[in-house]
Protein backbone atom coordinates (compact mmCIF):
# COMPACT_ATOMS: atom_id res chain seq x y z
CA UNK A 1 75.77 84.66 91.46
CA UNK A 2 75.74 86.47 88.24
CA UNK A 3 78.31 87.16 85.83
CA UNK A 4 78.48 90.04 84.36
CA UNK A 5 80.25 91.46 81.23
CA UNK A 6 83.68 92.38 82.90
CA UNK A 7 83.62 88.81 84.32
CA UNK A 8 83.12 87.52 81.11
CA UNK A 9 86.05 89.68 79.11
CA UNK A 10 88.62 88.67 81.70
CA UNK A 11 87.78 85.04 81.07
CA UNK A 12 87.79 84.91 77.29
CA UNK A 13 91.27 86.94 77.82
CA UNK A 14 92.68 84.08 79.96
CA UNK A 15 91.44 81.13 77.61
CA UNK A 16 93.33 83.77 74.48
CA UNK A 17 96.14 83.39 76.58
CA UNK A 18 96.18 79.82 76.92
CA UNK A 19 95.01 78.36 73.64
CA UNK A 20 96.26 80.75 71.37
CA UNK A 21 93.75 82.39 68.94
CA UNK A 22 94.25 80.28 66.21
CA UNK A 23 93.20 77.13 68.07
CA UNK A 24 89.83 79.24 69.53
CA UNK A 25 87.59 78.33 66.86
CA UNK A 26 88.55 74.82 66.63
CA UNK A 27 87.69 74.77 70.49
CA UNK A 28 84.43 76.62 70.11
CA UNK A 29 83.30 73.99 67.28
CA UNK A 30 84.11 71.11 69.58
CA UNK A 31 81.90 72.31 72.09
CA UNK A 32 79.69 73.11 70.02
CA UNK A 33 79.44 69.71 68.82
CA UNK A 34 79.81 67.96 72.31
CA UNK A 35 76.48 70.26 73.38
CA UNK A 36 74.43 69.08 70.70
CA UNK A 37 75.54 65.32 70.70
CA UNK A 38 74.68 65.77 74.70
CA UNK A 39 71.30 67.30 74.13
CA UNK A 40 70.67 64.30 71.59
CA UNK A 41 71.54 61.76 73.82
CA UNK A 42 69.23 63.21 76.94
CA UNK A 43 66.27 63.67 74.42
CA UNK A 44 66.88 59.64 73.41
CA UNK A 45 68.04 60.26 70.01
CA UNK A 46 71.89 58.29 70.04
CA UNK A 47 71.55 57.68 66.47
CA UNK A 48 73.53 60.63 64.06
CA UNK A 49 71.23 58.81 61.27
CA UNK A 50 68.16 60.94 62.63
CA UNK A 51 69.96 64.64 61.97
């Protein structure tokens, strides 16, 4: 189950639709953030001290 580039333009369309394009980088940054803090937590590090 790939996706492929089509795929991929229809859903960033859809999330422009709904969040408005001003509110898209906040988003992005938020995730951005979540990924990391998650990827810190699985590799043991909880602490933001040891950035």
């Amino acid at each position: 189950m790939n996706i492929g580039w089509g795929e991929l333009v229809v859903v960033f369309g859809i999330v422009l639709l709904i969040v408005g394009a001003r509110r898209l980088p906040e988003i992005g940054r938020s995730l951005g953030d979540a990924v990391r803090e998650f990827q810190r937590a699985l590799r043991g590090r909880g602490s933001k001290k040891e950035r």
